[in-house]
N, C-alpha and C. Protein backbone atom coordinates (compact mmCIF):
# COMPACT_ATOMS: atom_id res chain seq x y z
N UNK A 1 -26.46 -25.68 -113.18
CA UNK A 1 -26.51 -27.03 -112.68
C UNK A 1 -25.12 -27.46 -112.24
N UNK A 2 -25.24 -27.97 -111.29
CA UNK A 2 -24.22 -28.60 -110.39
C UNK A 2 -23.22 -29.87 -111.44
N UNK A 3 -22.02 -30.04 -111.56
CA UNK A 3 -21.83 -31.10 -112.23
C UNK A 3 -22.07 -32.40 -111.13
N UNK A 4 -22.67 -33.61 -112.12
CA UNK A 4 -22.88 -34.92 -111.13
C UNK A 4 -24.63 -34.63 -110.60
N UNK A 5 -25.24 -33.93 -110.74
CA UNK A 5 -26.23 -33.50 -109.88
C UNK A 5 -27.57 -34.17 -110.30
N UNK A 6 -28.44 -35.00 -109.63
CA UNK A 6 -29.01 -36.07 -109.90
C UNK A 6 -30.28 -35.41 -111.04
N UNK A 7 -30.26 -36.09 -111.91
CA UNK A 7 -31.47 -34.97 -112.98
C UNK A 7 -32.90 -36.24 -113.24
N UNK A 8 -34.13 -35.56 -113.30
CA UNK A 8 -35.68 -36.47 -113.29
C UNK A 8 -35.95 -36.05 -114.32
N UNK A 9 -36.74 -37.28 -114.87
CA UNK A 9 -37.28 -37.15 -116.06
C UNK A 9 -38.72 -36.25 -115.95
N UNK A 10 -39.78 -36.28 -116.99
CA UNK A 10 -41.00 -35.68 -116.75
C UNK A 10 -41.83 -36.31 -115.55
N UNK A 11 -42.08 -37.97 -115.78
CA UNK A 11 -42.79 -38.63 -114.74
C UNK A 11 -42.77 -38.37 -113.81
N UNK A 12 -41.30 -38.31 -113.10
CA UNK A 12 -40.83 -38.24 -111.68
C UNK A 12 -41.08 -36.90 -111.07
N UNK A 13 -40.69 -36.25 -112.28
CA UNK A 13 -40.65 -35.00 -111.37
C UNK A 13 -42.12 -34.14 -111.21
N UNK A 14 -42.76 -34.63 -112.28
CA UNK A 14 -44.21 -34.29 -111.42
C UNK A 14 -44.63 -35.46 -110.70
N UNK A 15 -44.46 -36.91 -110.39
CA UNK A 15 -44.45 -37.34 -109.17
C UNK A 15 -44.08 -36.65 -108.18
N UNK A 16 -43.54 -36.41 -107.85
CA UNK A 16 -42.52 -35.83 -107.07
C UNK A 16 -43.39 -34.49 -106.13
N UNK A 17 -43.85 -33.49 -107.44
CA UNK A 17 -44.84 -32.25 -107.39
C UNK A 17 -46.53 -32.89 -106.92
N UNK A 18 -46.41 -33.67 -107.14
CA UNK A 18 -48.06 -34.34 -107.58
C UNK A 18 -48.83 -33.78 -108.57
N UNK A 19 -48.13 -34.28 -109.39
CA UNK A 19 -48.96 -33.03 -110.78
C UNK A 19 -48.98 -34.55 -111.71
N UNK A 20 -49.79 -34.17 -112.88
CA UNK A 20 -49.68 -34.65 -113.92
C UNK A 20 -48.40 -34.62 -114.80
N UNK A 21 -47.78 -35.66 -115.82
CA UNK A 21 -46.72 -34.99 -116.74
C UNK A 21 -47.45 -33.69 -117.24
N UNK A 22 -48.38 -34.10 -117.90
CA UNK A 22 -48.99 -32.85 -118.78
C UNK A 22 -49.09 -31.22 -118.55
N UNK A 23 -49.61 -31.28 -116.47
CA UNK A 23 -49.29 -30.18 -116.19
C UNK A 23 -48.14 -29.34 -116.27
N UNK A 24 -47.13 -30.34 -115.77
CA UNK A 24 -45.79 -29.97 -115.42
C UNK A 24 -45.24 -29.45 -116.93
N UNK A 25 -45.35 -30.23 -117.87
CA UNK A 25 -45.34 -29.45 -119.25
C UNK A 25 -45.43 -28.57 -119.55
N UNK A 26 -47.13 -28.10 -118.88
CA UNK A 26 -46.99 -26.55 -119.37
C UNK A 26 -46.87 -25.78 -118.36
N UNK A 27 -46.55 -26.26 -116.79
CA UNK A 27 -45.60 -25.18 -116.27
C UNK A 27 -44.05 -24.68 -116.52
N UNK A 28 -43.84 -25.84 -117.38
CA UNK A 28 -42.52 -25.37 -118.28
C UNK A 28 -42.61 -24.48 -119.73
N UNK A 29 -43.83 -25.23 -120.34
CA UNK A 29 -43.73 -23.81 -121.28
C UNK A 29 -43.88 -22.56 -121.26
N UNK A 30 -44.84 -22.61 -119.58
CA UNK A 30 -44.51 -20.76 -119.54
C UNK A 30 -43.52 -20.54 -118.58
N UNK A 31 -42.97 -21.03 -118.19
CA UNK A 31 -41.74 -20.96 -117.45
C UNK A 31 -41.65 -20.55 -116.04
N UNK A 32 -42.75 -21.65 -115.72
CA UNK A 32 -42.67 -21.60 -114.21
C UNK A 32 -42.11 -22.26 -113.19
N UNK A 33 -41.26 -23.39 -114.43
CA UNK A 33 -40.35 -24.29 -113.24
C UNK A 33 -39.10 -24.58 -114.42
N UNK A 34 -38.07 -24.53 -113.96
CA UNK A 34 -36.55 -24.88 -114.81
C UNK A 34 -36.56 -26.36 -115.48
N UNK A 35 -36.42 -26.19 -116.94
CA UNK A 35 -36.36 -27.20 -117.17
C UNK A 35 -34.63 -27.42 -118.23
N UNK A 36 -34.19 -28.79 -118.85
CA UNK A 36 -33.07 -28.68 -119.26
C UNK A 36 -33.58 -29.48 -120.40
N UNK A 37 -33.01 -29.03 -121.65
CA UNK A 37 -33.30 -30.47 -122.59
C UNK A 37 -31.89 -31.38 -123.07
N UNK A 38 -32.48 -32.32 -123.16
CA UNK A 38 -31.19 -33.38 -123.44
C UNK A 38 -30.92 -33.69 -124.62
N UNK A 39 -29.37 -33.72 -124.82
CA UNK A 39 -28.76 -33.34 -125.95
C UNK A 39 -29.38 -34.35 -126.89
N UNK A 40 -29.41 -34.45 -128.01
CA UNK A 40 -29.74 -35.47 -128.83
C UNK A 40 -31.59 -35.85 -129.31
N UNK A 41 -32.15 -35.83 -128.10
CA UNK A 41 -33.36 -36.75 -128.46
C UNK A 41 -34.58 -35.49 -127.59
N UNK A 42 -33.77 -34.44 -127.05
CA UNK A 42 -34.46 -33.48 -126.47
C UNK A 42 -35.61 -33.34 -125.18
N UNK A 43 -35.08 -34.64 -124.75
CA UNK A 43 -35.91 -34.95 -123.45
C UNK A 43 -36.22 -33.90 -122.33
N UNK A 44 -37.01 -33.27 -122.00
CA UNK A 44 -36.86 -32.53 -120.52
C UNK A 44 -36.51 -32.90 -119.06
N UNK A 45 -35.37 -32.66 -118.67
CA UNK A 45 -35.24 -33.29 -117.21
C UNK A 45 -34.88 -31.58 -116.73
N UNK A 46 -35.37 -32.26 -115.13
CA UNK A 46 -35.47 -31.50 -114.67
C UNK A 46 -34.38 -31.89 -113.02
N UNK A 47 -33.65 -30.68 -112.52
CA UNK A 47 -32.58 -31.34 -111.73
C UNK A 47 -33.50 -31.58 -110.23
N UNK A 48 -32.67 -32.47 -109.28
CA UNK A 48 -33.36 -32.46 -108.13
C UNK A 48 -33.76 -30.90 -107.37
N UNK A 49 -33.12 -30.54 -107.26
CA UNK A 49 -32.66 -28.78 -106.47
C UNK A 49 -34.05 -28.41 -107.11
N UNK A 50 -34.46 -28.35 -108.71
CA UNK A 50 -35.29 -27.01 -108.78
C UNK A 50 -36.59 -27.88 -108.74
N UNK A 51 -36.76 -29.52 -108.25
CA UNK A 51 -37.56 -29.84 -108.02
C UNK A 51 -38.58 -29.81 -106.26
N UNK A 52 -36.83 -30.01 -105.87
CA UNK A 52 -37.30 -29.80 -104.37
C UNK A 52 -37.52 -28.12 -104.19
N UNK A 53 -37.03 -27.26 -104.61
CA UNK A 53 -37.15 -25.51 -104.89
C UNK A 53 -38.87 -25.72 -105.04
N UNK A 54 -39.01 -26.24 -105.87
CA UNK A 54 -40.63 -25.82 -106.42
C UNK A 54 -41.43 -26.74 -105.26
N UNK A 55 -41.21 -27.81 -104.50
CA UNK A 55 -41.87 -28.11 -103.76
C UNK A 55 -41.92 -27.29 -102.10
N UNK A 56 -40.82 -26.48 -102.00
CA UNK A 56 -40.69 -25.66 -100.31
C UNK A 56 -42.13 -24.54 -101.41
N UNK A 57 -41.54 -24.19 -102.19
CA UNK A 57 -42.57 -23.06 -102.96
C UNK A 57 -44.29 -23.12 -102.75
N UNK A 58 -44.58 -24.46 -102.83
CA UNK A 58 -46.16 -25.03 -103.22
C UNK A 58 -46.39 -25.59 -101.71
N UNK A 59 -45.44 -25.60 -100.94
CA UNK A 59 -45.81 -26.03 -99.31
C UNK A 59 -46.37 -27.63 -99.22
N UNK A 60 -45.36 -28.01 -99.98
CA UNK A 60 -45.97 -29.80 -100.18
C UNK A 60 -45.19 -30.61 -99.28
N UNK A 61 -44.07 -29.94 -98.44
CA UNK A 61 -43.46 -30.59 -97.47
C UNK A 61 -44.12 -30.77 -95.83
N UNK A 62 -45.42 -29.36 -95.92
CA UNK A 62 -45.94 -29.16 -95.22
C UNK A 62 -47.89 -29.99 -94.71
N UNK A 63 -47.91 -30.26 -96.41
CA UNK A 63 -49.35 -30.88 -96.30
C UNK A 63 -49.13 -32.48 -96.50
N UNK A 64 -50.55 -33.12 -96.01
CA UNK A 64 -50.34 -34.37 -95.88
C UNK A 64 -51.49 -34.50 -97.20
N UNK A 65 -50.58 -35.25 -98.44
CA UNK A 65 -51.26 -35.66 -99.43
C UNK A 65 -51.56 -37.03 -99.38
């Protein structure tokens, strides 16, 4: 990760995917999308880059949702 580099919480970043939090959850527990946990309280964020990465991936720039 980039230092400074804008980081999403769960909501957003499956907003973002159009997924559920829940899905996006467990595309992190099997480790299908990068996730980071945050120091202290162990939050998952996830950075912009491997959000927009996973969206060229799923062709969501391409379809009209």
């Amino acid at each position: 990760m980039a230092d400074g580099e804008t980081m999403l919480g769960m909501t957003e970043a499956a907003t973002r995917l159009h997924l559920t939090a829940s899905l996006l959850r467990k595309w992190t527990d099997h480790g299908l999308i990068t996730t980071m946990k945050r120091p202290g309280r162990g939050y998952q964020r996830f950075t912009v880059t491997d959000i927009e990465r996973k969206r060229r991936e799923l062709r969501l720039d391409e379809q009209e949702i």
